[in-house]
C-alpha atoms as a PDB file:
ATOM      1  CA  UNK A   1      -1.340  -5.329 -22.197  1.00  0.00           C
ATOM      2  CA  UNK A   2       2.139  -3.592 -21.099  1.00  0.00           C
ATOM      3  CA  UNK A   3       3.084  -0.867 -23.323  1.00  0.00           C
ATOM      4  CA  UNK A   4       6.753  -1.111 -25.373  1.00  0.00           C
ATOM      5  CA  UNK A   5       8.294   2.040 -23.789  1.00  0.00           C
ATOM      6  CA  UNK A   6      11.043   1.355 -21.984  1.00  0.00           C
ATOM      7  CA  UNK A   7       9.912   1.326 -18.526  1.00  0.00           C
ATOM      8  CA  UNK A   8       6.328   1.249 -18.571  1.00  0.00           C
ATOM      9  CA  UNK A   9       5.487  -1.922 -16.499  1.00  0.00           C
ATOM     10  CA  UNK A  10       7.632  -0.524 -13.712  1.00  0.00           C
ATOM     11  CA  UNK A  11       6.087   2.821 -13.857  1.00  0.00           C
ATOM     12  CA  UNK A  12       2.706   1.339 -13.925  1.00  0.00           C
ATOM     13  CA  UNK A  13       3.755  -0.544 -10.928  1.00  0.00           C
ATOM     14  CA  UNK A  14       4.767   1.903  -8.704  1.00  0.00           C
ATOM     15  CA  UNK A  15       1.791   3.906 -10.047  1.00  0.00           C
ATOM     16  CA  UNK A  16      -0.346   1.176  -9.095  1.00  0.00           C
ATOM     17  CA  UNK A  17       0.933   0.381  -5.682  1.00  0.00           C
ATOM     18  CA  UNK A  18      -0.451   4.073  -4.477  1.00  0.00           C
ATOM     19  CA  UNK A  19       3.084   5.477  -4.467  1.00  0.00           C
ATOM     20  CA  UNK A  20       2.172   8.418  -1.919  1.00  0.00           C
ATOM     21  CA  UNK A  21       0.691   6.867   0.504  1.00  0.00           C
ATOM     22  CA  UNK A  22       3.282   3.945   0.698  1.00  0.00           C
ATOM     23  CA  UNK A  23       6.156   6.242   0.732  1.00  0.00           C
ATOM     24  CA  UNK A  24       3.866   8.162   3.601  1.00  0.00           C
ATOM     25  CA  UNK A  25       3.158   5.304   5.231  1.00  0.00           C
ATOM     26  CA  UNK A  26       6.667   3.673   4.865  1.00  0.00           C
ATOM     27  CA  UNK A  27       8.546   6.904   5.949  1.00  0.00           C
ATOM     28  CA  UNK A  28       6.095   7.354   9.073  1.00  0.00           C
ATOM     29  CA  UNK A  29       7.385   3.519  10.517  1.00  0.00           C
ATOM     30  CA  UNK A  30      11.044   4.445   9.483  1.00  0.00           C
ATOM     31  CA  UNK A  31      10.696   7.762  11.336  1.00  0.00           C
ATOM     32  CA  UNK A  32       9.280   6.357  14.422  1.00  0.00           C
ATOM     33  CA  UNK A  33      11.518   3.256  14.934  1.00  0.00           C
ATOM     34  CA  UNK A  34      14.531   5.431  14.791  1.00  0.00           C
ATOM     35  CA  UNK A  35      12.971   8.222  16.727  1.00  0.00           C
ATOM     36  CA  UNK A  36      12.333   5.520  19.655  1.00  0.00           C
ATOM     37  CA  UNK A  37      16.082   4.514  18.964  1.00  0.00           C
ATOM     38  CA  UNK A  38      15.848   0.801  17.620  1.00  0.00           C
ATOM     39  CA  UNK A  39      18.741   0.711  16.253  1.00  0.00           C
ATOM     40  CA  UNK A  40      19.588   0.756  12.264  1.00  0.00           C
ATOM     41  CA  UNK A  41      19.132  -2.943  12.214  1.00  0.00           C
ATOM     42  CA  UNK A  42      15.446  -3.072  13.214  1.00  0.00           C
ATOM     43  CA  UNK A  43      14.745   0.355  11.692  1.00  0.00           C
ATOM     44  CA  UNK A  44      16.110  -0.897   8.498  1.00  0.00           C
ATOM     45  CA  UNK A  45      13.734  -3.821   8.634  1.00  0.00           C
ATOM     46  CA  UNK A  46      10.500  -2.361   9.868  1.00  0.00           C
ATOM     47  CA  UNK A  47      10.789  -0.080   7.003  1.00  0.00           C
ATOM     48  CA  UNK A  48      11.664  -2.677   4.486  1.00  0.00           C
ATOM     49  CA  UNK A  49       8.649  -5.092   6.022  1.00  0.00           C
ATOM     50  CA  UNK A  50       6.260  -2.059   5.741  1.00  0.00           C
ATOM     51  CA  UNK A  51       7.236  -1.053   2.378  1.00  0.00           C
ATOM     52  CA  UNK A  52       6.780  -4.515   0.943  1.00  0.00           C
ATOM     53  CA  UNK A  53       3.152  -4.264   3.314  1.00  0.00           C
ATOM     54  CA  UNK A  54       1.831  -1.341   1.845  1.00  0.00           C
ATOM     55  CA  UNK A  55       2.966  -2.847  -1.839  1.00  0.00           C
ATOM     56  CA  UNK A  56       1.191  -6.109  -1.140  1.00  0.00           C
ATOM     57  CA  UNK A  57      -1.922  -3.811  -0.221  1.00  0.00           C
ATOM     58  CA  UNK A  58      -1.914  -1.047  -3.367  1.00  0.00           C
ATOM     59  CA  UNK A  59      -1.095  -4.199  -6.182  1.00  0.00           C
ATOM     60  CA  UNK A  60      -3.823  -6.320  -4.450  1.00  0.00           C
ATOM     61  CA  UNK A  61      -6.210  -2.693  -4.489  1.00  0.00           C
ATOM     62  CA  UNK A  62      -5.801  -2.166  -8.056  1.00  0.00           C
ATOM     63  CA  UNK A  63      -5.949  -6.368  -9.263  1.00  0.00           C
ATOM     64  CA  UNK A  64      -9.182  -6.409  -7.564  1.00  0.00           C
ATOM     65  CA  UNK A  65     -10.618  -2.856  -8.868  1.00  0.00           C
ATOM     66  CA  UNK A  66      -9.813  -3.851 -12.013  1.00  0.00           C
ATOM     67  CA  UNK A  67     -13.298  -4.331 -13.115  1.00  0.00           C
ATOM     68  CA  UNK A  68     -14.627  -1.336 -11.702  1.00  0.00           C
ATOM     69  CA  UNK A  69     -12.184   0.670 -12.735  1.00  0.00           C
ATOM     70  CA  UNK A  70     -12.694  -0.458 -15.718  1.00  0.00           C
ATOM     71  CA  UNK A  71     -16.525  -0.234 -15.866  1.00  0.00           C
ATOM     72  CA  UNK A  72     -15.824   3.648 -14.774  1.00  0.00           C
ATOM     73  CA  UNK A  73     -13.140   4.574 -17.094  1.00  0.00           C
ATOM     74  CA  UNK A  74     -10.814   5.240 -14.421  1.00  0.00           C
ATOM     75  CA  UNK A  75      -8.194   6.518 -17.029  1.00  0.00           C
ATOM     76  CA  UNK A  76      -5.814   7.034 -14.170  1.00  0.00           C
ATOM     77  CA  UNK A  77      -5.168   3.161 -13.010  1.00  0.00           C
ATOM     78  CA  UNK A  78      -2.423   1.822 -15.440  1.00  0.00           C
ATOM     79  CA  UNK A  79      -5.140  -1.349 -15.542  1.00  0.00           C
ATOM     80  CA  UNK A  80      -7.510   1.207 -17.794  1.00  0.00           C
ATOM     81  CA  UNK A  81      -4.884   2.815 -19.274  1.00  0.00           C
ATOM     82  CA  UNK A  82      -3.483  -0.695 -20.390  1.00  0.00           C
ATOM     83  CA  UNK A  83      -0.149  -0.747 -19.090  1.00  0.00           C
ATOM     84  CA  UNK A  84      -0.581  -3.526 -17.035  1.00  0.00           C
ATOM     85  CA  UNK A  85      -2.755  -6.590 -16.401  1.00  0.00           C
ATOM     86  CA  UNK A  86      -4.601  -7.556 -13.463  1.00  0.00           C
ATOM     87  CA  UNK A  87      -2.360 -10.794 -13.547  1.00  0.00           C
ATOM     88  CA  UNK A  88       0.683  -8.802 -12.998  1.00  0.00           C
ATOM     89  CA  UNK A  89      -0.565  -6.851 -10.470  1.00  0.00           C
ATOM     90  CA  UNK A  90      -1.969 -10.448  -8.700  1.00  0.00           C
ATOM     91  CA  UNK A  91       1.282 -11.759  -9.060  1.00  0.00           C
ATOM     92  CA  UNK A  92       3.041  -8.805  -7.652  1.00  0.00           C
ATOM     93  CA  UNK A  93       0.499  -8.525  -4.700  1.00  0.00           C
ATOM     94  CA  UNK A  94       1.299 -11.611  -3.306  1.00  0.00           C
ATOM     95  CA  UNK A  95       5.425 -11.835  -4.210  1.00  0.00           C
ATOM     96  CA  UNK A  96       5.345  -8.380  -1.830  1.00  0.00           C
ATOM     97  CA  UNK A  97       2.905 -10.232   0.609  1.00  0.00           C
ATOM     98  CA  UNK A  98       5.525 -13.080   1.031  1.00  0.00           C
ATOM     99  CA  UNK A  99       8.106 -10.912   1.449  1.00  0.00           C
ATOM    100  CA  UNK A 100       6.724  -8.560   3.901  1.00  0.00           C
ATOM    101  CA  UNK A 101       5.898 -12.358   5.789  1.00  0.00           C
ATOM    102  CA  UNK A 102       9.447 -12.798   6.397  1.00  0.00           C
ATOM    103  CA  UNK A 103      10.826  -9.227   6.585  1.00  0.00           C
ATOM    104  CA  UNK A 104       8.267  -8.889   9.086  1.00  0.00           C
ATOM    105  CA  UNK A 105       9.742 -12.175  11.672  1.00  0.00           C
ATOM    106  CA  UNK A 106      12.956 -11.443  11.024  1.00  0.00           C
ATOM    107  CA  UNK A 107      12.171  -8.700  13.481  1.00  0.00           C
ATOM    108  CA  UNK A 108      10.968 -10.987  16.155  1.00  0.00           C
ATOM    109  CA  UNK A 109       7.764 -13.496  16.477  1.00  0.00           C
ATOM    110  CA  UNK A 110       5.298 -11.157  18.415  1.00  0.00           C
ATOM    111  CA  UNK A 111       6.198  -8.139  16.317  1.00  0.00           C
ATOM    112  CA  UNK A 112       5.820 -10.021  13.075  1.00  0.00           C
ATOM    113  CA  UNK A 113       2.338 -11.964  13.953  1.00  0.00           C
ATOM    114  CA  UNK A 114       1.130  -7.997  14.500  1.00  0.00           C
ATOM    115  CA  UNK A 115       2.265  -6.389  11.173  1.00  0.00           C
ATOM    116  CA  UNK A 116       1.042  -9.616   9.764  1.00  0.00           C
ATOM    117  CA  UNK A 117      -1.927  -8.762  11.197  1.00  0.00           C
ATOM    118  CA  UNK A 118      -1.886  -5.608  10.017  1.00  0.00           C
ATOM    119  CA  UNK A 119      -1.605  -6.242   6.679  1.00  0.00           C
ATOM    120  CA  UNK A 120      -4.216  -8.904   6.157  1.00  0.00           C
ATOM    121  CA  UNK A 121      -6.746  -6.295   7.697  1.00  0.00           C
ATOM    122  CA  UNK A 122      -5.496  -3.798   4.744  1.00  0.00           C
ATOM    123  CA  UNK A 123      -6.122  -6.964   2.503  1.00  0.00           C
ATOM    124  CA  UNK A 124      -9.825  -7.606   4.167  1.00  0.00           C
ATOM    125  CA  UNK A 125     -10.590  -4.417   3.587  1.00  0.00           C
ATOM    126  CA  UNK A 126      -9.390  -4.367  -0.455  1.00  0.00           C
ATOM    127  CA  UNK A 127     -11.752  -7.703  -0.422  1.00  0.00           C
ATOM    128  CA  UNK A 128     -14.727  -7.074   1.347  1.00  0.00           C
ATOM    129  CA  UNK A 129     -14.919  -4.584   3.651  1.00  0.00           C
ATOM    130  CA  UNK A 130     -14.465  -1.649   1.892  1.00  0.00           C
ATOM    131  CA  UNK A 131     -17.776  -1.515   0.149  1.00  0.00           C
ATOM    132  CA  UNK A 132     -19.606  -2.399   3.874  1.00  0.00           C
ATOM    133  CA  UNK A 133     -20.145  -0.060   7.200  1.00  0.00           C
ATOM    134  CA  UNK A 134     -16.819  -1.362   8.021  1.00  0.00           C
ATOM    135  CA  UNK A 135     -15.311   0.190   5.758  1.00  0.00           C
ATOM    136  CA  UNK A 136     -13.186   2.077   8.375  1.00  0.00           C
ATOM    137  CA  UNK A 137     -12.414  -0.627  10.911  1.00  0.00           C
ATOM    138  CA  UNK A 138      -9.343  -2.105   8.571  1.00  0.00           C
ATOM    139  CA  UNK A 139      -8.021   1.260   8.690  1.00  0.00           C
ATOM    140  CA  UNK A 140      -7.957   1.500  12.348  1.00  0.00           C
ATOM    141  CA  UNK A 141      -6.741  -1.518  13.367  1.00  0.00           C
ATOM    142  CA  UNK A 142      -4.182  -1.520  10.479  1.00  0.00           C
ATOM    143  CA  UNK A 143      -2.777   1.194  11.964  1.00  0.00           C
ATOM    144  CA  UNK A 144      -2.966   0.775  15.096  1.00  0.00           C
ATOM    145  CA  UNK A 145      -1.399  -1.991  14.911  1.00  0.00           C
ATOM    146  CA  UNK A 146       1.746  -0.698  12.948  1.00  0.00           C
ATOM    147  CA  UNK A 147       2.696   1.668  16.088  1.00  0.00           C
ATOM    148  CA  UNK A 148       2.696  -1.912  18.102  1.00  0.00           C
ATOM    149  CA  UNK A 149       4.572  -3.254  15.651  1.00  0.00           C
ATOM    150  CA  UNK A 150       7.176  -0.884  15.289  1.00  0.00           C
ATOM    151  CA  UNK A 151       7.474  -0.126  19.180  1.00  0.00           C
ATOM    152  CA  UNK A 152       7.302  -4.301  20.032  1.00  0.00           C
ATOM    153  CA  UNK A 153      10.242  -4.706  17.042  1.00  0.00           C
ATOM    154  CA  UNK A 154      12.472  -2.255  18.998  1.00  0.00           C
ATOM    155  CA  UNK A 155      14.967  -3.840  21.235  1.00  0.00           C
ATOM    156  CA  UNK A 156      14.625  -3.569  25.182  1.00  0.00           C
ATOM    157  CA  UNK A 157      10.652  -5.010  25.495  1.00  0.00           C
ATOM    158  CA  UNK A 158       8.778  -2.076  25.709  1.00  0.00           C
ATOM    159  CA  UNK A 159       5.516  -1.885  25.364  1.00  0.00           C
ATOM    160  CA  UNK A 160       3.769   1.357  22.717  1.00  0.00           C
ATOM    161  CA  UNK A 161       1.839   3.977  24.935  1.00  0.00           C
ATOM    162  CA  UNK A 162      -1.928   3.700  24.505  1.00  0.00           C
ATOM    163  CA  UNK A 163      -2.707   7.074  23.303  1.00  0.00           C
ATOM    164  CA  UNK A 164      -0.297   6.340  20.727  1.00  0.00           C
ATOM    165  CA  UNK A 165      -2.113   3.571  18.983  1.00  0.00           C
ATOM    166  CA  UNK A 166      -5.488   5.275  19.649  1.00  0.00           C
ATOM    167  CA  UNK A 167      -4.008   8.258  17.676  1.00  0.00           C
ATOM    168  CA  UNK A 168      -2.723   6.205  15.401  1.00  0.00           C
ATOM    169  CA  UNK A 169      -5.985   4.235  14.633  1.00  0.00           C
ATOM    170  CA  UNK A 170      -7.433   8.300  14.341  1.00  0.00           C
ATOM    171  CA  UNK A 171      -5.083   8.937  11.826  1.00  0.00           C
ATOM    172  CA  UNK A 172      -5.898   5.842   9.513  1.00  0.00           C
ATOM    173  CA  UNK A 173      -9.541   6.642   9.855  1.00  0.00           C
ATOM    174  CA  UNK A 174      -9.215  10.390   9.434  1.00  0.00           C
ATOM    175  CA  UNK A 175      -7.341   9.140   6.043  1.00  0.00           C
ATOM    176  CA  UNK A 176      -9.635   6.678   5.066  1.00  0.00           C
ATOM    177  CA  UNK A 177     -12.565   9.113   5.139  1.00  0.00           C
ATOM    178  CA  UNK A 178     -10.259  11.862   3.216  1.00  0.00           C
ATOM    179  CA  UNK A 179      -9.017   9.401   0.957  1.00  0.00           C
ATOM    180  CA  UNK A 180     -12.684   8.279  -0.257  1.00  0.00           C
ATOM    181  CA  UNK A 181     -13.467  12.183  -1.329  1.00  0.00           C
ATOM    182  CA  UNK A 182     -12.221  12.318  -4.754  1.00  0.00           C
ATOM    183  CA  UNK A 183     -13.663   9.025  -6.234  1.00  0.00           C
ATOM    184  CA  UNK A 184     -17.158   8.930  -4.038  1.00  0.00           C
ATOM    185  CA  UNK A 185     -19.173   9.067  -6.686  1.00  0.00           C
ATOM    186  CA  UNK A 186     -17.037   6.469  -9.107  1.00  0.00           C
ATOM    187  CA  UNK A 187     -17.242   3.974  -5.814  1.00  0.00           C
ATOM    188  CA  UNK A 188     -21.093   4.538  -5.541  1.00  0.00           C
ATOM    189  CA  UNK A 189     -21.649   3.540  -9.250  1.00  0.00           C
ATOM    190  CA  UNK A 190     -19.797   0.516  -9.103  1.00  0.00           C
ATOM    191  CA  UNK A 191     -21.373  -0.867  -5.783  1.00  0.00           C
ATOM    192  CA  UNK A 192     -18.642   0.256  -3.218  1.00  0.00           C
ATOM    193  CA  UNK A 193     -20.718   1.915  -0.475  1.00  0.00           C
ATOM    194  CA  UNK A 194     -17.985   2.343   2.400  1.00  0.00           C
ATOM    195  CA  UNK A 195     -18.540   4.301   6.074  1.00  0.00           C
ATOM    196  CA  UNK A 196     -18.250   7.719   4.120  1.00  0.00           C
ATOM    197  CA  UNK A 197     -20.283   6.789   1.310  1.00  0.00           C
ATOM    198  CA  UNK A 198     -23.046   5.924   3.178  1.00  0.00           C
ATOM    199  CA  UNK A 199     -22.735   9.186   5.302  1.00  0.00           C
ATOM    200  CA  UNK A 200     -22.432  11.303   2.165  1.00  0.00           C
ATOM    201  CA  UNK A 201     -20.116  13.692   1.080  1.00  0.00           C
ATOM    202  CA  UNK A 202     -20.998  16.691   3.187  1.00  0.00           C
ATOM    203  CA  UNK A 203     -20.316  14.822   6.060  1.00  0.00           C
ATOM    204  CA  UNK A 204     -17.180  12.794   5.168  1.00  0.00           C
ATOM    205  CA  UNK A 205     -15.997  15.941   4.457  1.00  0.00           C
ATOM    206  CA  UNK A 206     -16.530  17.237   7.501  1.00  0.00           C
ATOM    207  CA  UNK A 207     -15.370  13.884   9.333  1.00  0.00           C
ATOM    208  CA  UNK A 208     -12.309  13.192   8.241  1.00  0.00           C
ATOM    209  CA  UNK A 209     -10.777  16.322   9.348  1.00  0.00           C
ATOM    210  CA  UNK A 210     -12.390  16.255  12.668  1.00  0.00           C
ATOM    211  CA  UNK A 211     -11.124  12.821  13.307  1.00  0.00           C
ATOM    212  CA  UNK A 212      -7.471  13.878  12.158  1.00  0.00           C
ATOM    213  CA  UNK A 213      -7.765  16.739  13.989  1.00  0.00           C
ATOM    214  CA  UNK A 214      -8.431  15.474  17.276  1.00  0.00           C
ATOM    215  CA  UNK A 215      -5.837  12.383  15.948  1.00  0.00           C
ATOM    216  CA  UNK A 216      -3.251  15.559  16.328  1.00  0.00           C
ATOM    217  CA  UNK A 217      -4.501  16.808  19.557  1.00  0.00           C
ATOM    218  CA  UNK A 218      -4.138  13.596  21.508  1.00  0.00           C
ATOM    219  CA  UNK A 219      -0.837  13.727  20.265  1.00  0.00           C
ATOM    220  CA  UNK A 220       0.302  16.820  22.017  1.00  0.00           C
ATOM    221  CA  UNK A 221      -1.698  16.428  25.015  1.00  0.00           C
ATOM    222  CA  UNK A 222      -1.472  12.713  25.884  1.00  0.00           C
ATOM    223  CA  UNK A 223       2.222  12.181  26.445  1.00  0.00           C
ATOM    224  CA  UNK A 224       3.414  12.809  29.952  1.00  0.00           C
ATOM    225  CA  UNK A 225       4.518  16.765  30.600  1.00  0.00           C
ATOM    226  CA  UNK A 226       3.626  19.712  29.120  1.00  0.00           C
ATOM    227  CA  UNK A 227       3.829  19.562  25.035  1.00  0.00           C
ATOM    228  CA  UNK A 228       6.740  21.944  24.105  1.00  0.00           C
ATOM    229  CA  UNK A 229       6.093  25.167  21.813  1.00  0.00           C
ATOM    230  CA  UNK A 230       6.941  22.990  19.011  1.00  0.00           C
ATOM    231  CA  UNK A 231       3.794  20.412  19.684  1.00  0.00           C
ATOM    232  CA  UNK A 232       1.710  23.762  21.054  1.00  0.00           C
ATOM    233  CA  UNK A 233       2.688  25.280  17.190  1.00  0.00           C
ATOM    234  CA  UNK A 234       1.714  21.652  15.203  1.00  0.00           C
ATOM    235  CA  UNK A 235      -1.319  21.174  17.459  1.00  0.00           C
ATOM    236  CA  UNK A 236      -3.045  24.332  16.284  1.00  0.00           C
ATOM    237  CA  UNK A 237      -1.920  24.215  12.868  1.00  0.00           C
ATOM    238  CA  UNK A 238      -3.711  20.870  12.717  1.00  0.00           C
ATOM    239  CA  UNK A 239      -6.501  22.398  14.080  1.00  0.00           C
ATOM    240  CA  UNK A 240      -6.730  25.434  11.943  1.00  0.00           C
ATOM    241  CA  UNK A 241      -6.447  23.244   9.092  1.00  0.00           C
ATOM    242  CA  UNK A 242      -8.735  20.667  10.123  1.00  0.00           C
ATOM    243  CA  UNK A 243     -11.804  23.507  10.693  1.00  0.00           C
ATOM    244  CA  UNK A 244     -10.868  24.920   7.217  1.00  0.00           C
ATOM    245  CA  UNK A 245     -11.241  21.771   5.664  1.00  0.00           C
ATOM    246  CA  UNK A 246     -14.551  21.223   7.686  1.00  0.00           C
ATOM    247  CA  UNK A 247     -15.778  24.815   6.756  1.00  0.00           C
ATOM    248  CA  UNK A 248     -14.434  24.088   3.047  1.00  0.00           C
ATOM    249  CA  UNK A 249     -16.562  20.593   3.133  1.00  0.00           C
ATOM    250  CA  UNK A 250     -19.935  22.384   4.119  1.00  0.00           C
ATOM    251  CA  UNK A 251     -19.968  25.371   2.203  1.00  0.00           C
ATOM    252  CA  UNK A 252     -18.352  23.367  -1.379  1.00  0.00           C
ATOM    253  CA  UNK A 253     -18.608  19.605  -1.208  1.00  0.00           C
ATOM    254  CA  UNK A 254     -17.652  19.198  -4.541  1.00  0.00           C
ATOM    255  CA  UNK A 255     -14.428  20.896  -4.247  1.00  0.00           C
ATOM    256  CA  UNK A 256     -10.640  19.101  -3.916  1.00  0.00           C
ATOM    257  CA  UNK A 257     -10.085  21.598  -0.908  1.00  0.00           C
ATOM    258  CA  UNK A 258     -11.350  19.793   1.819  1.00  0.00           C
ATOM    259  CA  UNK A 259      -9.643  16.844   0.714  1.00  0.00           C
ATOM    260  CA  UNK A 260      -5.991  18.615  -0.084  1.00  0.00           C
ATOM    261  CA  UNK A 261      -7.052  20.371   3.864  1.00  0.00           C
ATOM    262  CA  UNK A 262      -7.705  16.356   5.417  1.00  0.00           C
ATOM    263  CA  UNK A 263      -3.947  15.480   3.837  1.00  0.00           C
ATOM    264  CA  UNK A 264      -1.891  18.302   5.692  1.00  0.00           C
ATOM    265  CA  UNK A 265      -3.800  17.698   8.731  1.00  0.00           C
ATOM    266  CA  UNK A 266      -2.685  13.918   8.800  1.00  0.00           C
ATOM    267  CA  UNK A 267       0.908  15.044   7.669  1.00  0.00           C
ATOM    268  CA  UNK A 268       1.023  17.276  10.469  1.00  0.00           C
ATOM    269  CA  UNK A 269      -0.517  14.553  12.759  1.00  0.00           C
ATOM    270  CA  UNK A 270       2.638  11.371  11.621  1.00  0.00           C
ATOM    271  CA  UNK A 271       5.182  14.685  12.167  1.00  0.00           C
ATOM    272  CA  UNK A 272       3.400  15.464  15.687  1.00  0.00           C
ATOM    273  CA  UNK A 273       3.599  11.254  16.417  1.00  0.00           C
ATOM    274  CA  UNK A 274       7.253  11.462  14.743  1.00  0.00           C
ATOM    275  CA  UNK A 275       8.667  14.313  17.404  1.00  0.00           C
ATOM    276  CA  UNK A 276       6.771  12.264  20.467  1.00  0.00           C
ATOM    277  CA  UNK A 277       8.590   9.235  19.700  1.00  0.00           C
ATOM    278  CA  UNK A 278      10.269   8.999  22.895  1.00  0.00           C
ATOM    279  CA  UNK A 279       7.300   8.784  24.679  1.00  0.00           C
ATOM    280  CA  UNK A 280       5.556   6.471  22.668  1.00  0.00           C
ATOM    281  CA  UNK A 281       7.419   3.417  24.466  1.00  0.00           C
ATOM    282  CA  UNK A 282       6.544   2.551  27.820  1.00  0.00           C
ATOM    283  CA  UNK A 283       8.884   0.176  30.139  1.00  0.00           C
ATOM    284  CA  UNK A 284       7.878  -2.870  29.803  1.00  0.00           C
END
């Protein structure tokens, strides 16, 4: 049931559509398309399909959870906390799906069909895949797949650089790994038993930093030339970072540190893909 405060259905909205990592993930596309110089136009809609994309996927996350969260007392979902009802949330799920649909051609066929793409794998993994070994194969196609589309949606027919989508798919495993941390042991009880549950929490937390880590490093030492002092600088604070989290993960599991660690590393990783935007499109 939504609360009576003014407000409260759209705060348990954007609560439930996993406000950080849609404004991370929203910002990232944004930053990139202008960085590769698409033009306001484009930029403008690759960050309004994306952010409609990444609603779609945190509404449809939370409607589907809703019984597990539930079951788990997961007092931080506004489902639990009875703000909202898993209806809304269906509803809203697929009124951002259909918009993302056309936000997403208005940019062009090809680059639509791939963030469509993209987004159904986000959507196959809320439905199924998350609780399988596959757990982290959504993730990297997902975003893999959003570098294409943001590089295919710029004007002039380039074509995105290779290491750039393999870094990119790094990232959204790296994040998928980190992301699992804090609720492994809610997941497990409820019968979600993704990649890092069944590897366990000492070594997801040792895993998602390495694979953000060496996200970062292809970053700086795949693009043509040598990386500048600013990529030199990012590179090895990603690194540093990424071996405290590790070191963090083996000596205290339990603690938030490796997790907080495994989020600047992949901040430092979209920054690090941000600054080698020019180099991300090849001629086509």
């Amino acid at each position: 049931m939504v609360t009576g405060r003014p407000g409260g259905l759209v705060r348990a909205l954007v609560v439930a559509s996993h406000f950080p990592p849609t404004v991370m993930v929203t910002a990232f596309a944004l930053a990139l398309s202008a960085g590769i110089g698409a033009g306001a136009r484009t930029t403008t809609l690759v960050a309004l399909a994306v952010l409609a994309g990444q609603l779609s996927v945190g509404w449809c996350n939370d409607w589907l959870d809703a019984r597990r969260d539930l079951a788990v007392g997961r007092a931080d979902k506004p489902v639990v906390a009875g703000l909202v009802t898993p209806g809304v949330l269906r509803a809203a799920a697929f009124v951002a799906l259909g918009a993302c649909v056309v936000l997403s051609f208005a940019t062009g066929v090809v680059p639509g069909a791939v963030h469509v793409v993209a987004v159904a794998s986000a959507w196959s993994y809320n439905a199924v895949l998350k609780a399988t070994w596959w757990s982290w194969a959504p993730y990297a196609l997902s975003f893999g797949l959003l570098a294409v589309f943001v590089v295919l949606a710029a004007p002039g027919g380039g074509r995105p650089a290779p290491w750039a989508v393999a870094a990119a798919a790094l990232l959204g495993v790296g994040a998928h790994v980190a992301n699992t941390l804090p609720d492994l042991e809610d997941d497990a009880a409820t019968g979600v038993r993704g990649l890092p549950h069944r590897l366990g929490r000492r070594a997801s937390t040792v895993l998602a930093p390495v694979l953000l880590g060496a996200a970062s490093v292809l970053v700086v030492l795949a693009p043509p030339g040598p990386p500048g002092a600013t990529g030199w600088a990012l590179g090895a604070v990603a690194v540093v970072l990424a071996v405290a989290a590790g070191g963090s993960g083996v000596a205290r599991p339990r603690s938030r540190a490796p997790f907080a660690l495994s989020m600047a590393v992949a901040g430092v990783c979209v920054v690090l893909l941000v600054l080698a935007a020019p180099a991300v499109v090849l001629a086509g």
